[in-house]
PDB file of N, CA and C in Angstrom:
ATOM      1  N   UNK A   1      87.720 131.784  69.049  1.00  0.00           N
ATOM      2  CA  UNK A   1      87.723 131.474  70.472  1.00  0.00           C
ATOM      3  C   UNK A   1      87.951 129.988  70.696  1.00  0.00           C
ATOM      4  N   UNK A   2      88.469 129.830  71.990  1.00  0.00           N
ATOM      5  CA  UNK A   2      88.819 128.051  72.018  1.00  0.00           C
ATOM      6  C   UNK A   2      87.618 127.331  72.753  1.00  0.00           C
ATOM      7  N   UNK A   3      87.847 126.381  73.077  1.00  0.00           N
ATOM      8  CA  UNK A   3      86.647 125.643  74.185  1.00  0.00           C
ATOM      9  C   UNK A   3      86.887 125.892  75.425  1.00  0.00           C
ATOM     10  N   UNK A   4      87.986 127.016  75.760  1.00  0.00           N
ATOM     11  CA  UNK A   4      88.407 127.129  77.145  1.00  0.00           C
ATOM     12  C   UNK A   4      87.833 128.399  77.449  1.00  0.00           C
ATOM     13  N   UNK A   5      87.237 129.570  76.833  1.00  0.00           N
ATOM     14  CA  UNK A   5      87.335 130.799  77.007  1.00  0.00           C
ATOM     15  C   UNK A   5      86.320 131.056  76.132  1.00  0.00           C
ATOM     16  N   UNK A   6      84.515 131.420  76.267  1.00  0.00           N
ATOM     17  CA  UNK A   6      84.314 132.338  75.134  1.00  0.00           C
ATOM     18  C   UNK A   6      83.016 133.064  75.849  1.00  0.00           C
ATOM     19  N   UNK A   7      83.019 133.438  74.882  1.00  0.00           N
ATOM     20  CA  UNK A   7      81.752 135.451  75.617  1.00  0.00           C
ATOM     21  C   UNK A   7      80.979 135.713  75.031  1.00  0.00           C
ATOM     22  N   UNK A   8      80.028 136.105  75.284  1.00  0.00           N
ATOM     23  CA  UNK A   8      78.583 136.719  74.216  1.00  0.00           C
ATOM     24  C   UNK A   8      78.645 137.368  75.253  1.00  0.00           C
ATOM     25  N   UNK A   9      78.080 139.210  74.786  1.00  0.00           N
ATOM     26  CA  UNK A   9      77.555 140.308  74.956  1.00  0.00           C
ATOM     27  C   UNK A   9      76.282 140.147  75.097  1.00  0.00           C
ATOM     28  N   UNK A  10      75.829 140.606  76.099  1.00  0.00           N
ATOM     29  CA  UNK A  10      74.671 140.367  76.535  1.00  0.00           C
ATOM     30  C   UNK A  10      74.098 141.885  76.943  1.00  0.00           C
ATOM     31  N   UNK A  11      72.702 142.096  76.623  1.00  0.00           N
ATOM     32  CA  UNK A  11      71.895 143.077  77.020  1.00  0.00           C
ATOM     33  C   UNK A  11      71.258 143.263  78.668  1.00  0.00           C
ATOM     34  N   UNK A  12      72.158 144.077  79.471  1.00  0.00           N
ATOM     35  CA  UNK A  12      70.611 144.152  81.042  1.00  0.00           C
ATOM     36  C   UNK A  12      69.981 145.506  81.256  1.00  0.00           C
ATOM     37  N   UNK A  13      68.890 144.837  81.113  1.00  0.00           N
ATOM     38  CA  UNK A  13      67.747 145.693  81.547  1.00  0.00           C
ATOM     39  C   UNK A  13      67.724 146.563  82.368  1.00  0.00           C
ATOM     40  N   UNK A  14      66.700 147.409  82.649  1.00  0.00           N
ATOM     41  CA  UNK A  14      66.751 148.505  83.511  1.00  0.00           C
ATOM     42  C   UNK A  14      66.528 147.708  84.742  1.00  0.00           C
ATOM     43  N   UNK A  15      65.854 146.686  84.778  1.00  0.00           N
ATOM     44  CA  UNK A  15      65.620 146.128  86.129  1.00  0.00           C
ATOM     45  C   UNK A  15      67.335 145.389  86.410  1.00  0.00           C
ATOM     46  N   UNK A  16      68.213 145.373  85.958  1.00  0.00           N
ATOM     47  CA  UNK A  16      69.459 144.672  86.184  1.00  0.00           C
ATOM     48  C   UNK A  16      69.307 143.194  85.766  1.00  0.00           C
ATOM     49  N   UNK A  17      68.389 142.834  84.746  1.00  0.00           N
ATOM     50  CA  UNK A  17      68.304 141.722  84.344  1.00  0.00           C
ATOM     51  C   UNK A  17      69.008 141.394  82.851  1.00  0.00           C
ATOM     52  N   UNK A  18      69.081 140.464  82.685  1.00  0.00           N
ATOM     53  CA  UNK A  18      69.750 139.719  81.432  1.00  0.00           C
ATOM     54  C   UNK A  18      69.624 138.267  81.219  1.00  0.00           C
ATOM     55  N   UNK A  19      69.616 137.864  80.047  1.00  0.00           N
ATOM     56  CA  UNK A  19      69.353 136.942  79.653  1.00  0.00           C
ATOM     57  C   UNK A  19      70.645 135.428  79.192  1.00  0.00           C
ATOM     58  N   UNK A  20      71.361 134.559  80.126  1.00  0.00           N
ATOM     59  CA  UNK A  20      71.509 133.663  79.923  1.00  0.00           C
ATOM     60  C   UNK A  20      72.093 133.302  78.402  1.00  0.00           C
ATOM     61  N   UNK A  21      72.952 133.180  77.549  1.00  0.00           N
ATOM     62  CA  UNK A  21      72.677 132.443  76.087  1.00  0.00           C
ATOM     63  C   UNK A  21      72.118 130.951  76.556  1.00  0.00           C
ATOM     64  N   UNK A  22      71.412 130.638  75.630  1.00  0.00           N
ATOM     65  CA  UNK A  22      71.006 129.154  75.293  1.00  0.00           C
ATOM     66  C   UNK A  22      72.070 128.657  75.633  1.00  0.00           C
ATOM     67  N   UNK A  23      73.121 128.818  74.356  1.00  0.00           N
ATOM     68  CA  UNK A  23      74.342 127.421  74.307  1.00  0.00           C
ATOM     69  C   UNK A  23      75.223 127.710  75.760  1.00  0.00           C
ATOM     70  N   UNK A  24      75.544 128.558  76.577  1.00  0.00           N
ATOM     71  CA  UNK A  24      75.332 128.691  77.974  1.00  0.00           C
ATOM     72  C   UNK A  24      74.926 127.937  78.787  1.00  0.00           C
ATOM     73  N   UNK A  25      73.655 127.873  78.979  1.00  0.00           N
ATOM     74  CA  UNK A  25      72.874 127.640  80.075  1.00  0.00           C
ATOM     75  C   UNK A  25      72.444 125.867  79.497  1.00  0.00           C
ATOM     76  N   UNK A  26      72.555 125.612  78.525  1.00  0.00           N
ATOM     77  CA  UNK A  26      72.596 124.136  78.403  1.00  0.00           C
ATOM     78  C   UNK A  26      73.874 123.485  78.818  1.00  0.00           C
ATOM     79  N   UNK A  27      74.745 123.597  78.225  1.00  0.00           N
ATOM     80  CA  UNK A  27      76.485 123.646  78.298  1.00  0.00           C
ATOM     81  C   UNK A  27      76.286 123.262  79.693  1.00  0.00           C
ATOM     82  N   UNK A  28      76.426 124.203  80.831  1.00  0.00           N
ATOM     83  CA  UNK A  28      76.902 124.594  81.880  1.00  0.00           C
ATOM     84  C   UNK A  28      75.422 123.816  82.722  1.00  0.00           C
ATOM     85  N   UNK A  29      74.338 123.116  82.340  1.00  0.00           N
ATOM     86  CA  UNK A  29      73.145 122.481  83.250  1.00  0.00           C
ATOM     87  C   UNK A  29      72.646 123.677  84.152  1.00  0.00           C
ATOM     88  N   UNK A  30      72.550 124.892  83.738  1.00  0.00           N
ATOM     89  CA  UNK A  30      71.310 125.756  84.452  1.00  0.00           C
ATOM     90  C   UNK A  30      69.931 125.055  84.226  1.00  0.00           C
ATOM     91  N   UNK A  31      69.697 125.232  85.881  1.00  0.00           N
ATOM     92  CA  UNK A  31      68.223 125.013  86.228  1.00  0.00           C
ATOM     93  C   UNK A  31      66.989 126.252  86.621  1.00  0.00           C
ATOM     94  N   UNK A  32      66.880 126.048  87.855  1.00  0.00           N
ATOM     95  CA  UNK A  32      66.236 127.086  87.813  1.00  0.00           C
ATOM     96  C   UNK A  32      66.679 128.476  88.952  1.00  0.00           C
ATOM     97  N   UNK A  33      67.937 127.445  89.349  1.00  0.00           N
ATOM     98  CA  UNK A  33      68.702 128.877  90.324  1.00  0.00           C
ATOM     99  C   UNK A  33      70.252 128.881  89.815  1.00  0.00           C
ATOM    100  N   UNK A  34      70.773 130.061  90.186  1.00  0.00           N
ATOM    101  CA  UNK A  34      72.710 130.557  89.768  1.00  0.00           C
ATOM    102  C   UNK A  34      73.098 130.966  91.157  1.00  0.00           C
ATOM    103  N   UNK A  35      74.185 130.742  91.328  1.00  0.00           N
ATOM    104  CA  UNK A  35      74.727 131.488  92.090  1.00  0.00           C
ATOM    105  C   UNK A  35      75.779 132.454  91.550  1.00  0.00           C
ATOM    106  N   UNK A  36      76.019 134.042  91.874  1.00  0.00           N
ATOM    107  CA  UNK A  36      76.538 134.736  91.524  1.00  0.00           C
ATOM    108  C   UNK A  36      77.551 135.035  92.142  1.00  0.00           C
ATOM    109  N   UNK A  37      78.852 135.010  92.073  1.00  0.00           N
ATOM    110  CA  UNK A  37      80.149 135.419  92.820  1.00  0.00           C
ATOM    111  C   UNK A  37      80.519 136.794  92.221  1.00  0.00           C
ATOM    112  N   UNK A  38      81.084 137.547  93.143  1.00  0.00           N
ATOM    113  CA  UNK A  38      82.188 138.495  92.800  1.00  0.00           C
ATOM    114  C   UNK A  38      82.771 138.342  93.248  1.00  0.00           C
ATOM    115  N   UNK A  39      84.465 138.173  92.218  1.00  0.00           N
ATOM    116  CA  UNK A  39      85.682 138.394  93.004  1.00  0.00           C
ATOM    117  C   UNK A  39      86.625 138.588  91.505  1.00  0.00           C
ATOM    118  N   UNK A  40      87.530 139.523  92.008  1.00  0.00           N
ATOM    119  CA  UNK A  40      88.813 140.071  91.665  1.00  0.00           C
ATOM    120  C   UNK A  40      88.183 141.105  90.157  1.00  0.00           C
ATOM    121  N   UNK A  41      86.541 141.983  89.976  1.00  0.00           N
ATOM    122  CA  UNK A  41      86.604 142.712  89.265  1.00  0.00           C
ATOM    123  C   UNK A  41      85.722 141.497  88.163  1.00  0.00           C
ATOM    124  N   UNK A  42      85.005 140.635  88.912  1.00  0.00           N
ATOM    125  CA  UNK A  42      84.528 139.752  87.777  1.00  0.00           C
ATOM    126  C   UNK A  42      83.230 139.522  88.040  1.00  0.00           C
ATOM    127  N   UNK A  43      82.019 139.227  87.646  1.00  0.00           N
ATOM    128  CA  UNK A  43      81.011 138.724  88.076  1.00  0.00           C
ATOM    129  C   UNK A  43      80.875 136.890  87.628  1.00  0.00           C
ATOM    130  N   UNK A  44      81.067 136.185  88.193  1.00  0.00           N
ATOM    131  CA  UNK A  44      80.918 134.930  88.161  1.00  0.00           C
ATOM    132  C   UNK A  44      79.362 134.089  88.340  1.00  0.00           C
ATOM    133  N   UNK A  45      79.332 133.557  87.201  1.00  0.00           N
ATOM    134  CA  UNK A  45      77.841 133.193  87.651  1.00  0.00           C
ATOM    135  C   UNK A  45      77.273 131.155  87.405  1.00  0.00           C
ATOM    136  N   UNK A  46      77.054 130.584  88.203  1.00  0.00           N
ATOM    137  CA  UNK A  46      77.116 129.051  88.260  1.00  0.00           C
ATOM    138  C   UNK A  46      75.891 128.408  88.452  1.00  0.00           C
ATOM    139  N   UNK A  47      75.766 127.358  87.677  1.00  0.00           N
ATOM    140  CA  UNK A  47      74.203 126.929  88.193  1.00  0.00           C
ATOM    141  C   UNK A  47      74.373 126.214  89.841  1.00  0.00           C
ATOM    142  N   UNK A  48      73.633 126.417  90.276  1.00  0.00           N
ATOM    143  CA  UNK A  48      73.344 126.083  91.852  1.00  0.00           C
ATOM    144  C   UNK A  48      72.955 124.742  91.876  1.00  0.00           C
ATOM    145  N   UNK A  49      73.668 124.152  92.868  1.00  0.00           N
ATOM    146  CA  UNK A  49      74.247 122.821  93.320  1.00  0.00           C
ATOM    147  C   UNK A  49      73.552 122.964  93.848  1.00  0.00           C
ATOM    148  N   UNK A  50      72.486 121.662  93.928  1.00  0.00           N
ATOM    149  CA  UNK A  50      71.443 121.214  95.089  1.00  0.00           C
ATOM    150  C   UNK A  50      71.997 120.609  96.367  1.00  0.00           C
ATOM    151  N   UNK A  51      71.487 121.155  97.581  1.00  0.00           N
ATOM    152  CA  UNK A  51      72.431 120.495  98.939  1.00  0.00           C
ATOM    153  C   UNK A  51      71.936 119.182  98.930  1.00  0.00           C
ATOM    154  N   UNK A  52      72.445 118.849  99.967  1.00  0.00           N
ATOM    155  CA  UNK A  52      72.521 117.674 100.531  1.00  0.00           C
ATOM    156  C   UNK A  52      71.283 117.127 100.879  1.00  0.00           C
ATOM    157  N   UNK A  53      70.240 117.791 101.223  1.00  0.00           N
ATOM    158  CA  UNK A  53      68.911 117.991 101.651  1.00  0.00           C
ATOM    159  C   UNK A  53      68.375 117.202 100.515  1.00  0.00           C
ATOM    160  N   UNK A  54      68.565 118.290  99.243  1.00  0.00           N
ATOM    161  CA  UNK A  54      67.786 118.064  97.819  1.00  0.00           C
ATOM    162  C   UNK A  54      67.825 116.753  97.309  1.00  0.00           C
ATOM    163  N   UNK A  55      68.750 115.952  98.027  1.00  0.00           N
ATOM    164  CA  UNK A  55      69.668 114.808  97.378  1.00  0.00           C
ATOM    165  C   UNK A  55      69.689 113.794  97.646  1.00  0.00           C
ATOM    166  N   UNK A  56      68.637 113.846  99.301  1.00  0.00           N
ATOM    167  CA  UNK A  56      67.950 112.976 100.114  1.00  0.00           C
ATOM    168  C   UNK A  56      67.393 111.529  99.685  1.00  0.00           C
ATOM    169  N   UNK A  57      66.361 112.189  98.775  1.00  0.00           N
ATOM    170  CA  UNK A  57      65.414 111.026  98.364  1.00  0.00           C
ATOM    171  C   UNK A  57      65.966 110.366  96.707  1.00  0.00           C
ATOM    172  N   UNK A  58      66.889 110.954  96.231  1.00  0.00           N
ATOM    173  CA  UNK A  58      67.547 109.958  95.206  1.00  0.00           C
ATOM    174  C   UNK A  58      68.747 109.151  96.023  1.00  0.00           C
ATOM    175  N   UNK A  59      68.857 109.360  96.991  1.00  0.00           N
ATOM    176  CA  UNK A  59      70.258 108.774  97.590  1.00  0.00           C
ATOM    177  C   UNK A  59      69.286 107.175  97.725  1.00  0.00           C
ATOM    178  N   UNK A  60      68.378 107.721  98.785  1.00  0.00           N
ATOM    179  CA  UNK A  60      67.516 106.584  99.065  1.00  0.00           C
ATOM    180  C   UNK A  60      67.191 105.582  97.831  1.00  0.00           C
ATOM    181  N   UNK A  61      66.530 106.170  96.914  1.00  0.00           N
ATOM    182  CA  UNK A  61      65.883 105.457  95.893  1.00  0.00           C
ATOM    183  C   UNK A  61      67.100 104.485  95.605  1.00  0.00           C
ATOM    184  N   UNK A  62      68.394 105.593  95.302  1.00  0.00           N
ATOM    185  CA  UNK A  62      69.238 104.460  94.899  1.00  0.00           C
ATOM    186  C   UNK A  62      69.658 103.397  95.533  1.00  0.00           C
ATOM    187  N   UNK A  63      69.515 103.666  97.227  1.00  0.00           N
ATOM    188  CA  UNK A  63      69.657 102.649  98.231  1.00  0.00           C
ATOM    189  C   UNK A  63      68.552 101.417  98.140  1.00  0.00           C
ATOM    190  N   UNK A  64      68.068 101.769  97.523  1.00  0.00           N
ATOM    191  CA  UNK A  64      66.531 100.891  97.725  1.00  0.00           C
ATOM    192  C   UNK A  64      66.724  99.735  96.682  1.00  0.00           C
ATOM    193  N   UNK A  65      66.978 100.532  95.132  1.00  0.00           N
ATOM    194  CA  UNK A  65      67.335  99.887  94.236  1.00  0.00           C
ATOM    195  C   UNK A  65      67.974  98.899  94.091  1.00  0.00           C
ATOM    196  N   UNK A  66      69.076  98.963  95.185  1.00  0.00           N
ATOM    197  CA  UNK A  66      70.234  98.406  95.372  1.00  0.00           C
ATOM    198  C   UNK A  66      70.053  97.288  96.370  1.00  0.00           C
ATOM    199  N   UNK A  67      69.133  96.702  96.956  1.00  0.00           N
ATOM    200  CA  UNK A  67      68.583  95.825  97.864  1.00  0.00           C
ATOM    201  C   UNK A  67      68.712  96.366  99.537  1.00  0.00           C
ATOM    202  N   UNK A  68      68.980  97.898  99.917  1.00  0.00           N
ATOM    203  CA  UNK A  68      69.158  98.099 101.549  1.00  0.00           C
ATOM    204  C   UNK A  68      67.908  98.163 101.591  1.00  0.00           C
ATOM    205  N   UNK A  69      67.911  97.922 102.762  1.00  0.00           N
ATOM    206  CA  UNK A  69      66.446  97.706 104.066  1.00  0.00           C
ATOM    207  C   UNK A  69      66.934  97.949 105.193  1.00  0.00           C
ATOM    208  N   UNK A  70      65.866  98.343 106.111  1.00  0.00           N
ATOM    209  CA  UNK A  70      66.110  98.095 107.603  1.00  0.00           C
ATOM    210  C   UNK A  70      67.584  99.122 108.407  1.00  0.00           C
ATOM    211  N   UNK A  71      68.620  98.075 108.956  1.00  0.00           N
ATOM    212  CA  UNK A  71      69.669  99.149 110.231  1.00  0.00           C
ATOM    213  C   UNK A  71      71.000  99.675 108.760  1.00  0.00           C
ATOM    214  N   UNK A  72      70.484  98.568 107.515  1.00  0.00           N
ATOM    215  CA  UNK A  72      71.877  98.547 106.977  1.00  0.00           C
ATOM    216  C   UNK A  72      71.206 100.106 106.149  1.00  0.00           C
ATOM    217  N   UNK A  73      69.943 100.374 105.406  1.00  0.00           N
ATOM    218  CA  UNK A  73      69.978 101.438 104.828  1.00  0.00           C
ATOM    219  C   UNK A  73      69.998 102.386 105.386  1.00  0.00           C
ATOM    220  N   UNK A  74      69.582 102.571 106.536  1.00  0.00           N
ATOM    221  CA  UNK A  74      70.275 103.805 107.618  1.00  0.00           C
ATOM    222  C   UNK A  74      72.017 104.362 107.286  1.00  0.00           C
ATOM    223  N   UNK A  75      72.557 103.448 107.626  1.00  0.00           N
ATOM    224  CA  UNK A  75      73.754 103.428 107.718  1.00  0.00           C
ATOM    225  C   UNK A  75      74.475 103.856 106.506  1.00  0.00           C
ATOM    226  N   UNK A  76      74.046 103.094 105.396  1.00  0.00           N
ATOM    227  CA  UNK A  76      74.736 103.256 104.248  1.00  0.00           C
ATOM    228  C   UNK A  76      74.522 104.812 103.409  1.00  0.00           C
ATOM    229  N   UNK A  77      73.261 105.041 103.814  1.00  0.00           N
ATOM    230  CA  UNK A  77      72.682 106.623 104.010  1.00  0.00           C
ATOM    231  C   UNK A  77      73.345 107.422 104.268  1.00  0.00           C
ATOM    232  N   UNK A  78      73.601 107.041 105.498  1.00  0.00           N
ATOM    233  CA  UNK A  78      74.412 108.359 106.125  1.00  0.00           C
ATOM    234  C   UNK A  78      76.105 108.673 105.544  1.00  0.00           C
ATOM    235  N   UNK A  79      76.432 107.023 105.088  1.00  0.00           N
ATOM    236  CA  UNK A  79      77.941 106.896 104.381  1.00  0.00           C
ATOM    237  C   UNK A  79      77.646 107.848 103.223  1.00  0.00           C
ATOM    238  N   UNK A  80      76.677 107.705 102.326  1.00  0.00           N
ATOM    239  CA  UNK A  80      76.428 108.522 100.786  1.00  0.00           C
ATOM    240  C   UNK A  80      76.285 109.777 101.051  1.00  0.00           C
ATOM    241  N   UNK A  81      75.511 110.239 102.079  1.00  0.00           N
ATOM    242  CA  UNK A  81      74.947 111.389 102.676  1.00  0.00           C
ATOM    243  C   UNK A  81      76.274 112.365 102.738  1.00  0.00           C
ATOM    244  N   UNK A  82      77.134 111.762 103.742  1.00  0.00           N
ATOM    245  CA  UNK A  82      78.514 112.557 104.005  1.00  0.00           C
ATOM    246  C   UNK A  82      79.323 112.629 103.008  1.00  0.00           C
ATOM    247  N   UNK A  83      79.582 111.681 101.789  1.00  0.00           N
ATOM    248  CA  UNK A  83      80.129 112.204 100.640  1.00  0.00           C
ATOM    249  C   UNK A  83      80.137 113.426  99.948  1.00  0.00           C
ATOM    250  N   UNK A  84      78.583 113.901  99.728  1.00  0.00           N
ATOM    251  CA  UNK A  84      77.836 114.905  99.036  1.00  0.00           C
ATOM    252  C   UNK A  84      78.678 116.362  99.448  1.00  0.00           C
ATOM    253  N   UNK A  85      78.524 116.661 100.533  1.00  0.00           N
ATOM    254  CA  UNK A  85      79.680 117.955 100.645  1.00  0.00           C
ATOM    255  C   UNK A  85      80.835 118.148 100.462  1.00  0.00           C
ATOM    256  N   UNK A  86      81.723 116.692 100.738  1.00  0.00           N
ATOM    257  CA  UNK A  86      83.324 117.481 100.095  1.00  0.00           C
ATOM    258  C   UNK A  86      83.182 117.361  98.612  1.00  0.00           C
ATOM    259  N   UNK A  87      82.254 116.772  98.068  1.00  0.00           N
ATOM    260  CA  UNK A  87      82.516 116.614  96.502  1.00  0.00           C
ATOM    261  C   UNK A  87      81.876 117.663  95.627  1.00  0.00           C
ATOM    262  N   UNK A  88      80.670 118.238  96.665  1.00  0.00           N
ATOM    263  CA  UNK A  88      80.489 119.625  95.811  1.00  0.00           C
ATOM    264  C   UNK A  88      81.557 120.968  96.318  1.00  0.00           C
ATOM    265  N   UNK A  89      81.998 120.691  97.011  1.00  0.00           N
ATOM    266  CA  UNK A  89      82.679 121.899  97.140  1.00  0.00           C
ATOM    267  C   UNK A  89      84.533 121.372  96.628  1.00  0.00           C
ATOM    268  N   UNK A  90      84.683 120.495  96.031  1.00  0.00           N
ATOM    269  CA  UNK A  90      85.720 120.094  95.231  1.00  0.00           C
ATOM    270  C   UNK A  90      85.136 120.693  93.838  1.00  0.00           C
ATOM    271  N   UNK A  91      83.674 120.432  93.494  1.00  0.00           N
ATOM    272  CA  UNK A  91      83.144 120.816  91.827  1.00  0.00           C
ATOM    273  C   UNK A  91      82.609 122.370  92.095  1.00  0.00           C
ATOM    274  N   UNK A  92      82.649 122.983  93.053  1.00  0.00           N
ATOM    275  CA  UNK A  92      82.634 124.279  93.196  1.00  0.00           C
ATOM    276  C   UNK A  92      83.889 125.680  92.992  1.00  0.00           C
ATOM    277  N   UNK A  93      84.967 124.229  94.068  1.00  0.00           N
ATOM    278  CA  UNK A  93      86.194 125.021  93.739  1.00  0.00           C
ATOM    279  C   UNK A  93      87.271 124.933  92.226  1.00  0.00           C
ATOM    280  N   UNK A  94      86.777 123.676  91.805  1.00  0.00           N
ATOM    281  CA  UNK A  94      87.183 122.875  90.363  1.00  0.00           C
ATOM    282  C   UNK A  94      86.350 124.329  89.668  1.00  0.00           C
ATOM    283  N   UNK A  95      85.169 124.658  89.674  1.00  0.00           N
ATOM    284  CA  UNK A  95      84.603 125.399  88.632  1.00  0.00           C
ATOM    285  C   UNK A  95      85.514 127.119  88.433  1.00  0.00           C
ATOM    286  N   UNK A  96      85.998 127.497  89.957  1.00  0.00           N
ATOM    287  CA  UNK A  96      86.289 128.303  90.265  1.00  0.00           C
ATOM    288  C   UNK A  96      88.145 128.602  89.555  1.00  0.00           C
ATOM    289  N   UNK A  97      88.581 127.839  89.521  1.00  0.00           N
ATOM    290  CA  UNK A  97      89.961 127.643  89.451  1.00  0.00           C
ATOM    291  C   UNK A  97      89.331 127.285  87.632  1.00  0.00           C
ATOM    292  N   UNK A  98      88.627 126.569  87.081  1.00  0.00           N
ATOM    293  CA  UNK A  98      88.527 126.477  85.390  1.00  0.00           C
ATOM    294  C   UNK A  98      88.061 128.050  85.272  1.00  0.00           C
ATOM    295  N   UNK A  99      87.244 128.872  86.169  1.00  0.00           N
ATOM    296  CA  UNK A  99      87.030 130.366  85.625  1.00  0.00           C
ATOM    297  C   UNK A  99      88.227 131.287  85.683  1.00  0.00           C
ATOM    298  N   UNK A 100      89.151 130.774  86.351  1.00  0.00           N
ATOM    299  CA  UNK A 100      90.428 131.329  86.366  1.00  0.00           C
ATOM    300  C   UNK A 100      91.383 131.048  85.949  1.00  0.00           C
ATOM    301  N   UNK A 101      91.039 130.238  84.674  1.00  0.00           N
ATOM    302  CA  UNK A 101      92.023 129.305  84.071  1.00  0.00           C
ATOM    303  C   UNK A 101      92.711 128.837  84.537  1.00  0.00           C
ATOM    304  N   UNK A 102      92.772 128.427  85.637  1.00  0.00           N
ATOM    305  CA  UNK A 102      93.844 127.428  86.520  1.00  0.00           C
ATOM    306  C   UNK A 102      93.875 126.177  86.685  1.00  0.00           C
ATOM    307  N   UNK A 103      93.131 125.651  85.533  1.00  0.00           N
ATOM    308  CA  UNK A 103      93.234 124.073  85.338  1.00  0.00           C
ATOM    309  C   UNK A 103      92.548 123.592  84.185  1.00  0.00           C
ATOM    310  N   UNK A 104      93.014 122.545  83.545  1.00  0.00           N
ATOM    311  CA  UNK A 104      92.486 122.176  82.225  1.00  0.00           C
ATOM    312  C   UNK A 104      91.775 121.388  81.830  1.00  0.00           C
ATOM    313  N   UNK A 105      91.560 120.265  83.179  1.00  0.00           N
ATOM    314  CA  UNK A 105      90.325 119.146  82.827  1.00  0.00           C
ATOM    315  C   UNK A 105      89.953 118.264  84.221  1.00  0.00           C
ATOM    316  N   UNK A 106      89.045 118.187  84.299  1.00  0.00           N
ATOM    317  CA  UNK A 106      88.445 117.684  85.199  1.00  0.00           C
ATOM    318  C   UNK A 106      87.682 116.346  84.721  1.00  0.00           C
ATOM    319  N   UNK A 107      87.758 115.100  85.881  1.00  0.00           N
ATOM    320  CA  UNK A 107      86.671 113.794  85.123  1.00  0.00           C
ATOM    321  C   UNK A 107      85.929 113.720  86.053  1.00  0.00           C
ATOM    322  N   UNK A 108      84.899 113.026  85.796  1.00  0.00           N
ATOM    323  CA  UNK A 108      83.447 112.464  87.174  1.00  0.00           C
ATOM    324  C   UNK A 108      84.216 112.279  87.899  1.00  0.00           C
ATOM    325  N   UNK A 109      85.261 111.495  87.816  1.00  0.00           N
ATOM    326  CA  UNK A 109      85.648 110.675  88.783  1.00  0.00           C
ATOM    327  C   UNK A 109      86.595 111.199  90.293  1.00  0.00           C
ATOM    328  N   UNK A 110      87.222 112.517  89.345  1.00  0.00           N
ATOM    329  CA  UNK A 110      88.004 112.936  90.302  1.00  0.00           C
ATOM    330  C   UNK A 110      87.122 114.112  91.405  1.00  0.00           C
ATOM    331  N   UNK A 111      85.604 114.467  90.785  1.00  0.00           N
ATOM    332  CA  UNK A 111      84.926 115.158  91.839  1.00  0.00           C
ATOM    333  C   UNK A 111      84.080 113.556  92.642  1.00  0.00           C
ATOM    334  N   UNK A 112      83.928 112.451  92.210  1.00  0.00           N
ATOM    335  CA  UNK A 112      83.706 111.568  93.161  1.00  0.00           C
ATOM    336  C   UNK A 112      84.200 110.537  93.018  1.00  0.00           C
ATOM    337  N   UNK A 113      85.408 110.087  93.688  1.00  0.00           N
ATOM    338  CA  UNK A 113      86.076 109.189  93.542  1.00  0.00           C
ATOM    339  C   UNK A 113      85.194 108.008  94.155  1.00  0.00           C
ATOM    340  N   UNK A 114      85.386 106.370  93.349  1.00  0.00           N
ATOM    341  CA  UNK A 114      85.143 105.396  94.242  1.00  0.00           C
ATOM    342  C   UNK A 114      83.727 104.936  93.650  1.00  0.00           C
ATOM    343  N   UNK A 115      82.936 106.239  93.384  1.00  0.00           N
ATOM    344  CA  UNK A 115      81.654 106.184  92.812  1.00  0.00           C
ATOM    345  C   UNK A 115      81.462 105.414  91.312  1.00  0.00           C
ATOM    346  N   UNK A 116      80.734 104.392  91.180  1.00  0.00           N
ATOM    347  CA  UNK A 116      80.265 103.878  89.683  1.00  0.00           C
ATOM    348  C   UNK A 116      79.428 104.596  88.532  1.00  0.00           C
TER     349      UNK A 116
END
């Protein structure tokens, strides 16, 4: 098998459960939620992207870190804040199009451009 494509057989339970491989669920940064897609005869399954919400108080920290205070960390907040959705749903649809082999490499940079 290559690094683009590979499968383990997996056992589910009577309850419709199954178990994850290790080298899986490390690989790929499962936490403690997936999201499951069906489409075209496939079951697709992804670790779950924390919203924007979740993402709140490291945005800050990093704002903080960084010397904002006061009208400017508001602001600059809300600049980082609005990034967060087109770039997960660029690494959502990026994941979607690599499960469909429709693309061959992806960098940090191109799901957030601009970013250090």
């Amino acid at each position: 098998m290559t690094d683009k494509y590979e499968q383990k057989r997996v056992t589910i339970s009577s309850k419709r459960q199954f178990t994850i491989p290790q080298k899986f669920y490390s690989a790929l940064g499962f936490q403690k939620e997936a999201v499951c897609t069906m489409a075209e005869g496939m079951l697709i399954i992804q670790p779950a992207v924390p919203s924007a919400d979740d993402l709140s108080e490291e945005i800050l920290a990093d704002l903080i870190r960084e010397g904002y205070s006061g009208e400017a960390l508001l602001k600059e907040f809300k600049v980082r804040q609005a990034k967060i959705r087109p770039a997960v749903e660029k690494l959502l649809q990026t994941a979607k199009d690599a499960a469909q082999n429709d693309t061959e490499y992806v960098r940090y940079e191109d799901i957030f451009p601009g970013e250090e």
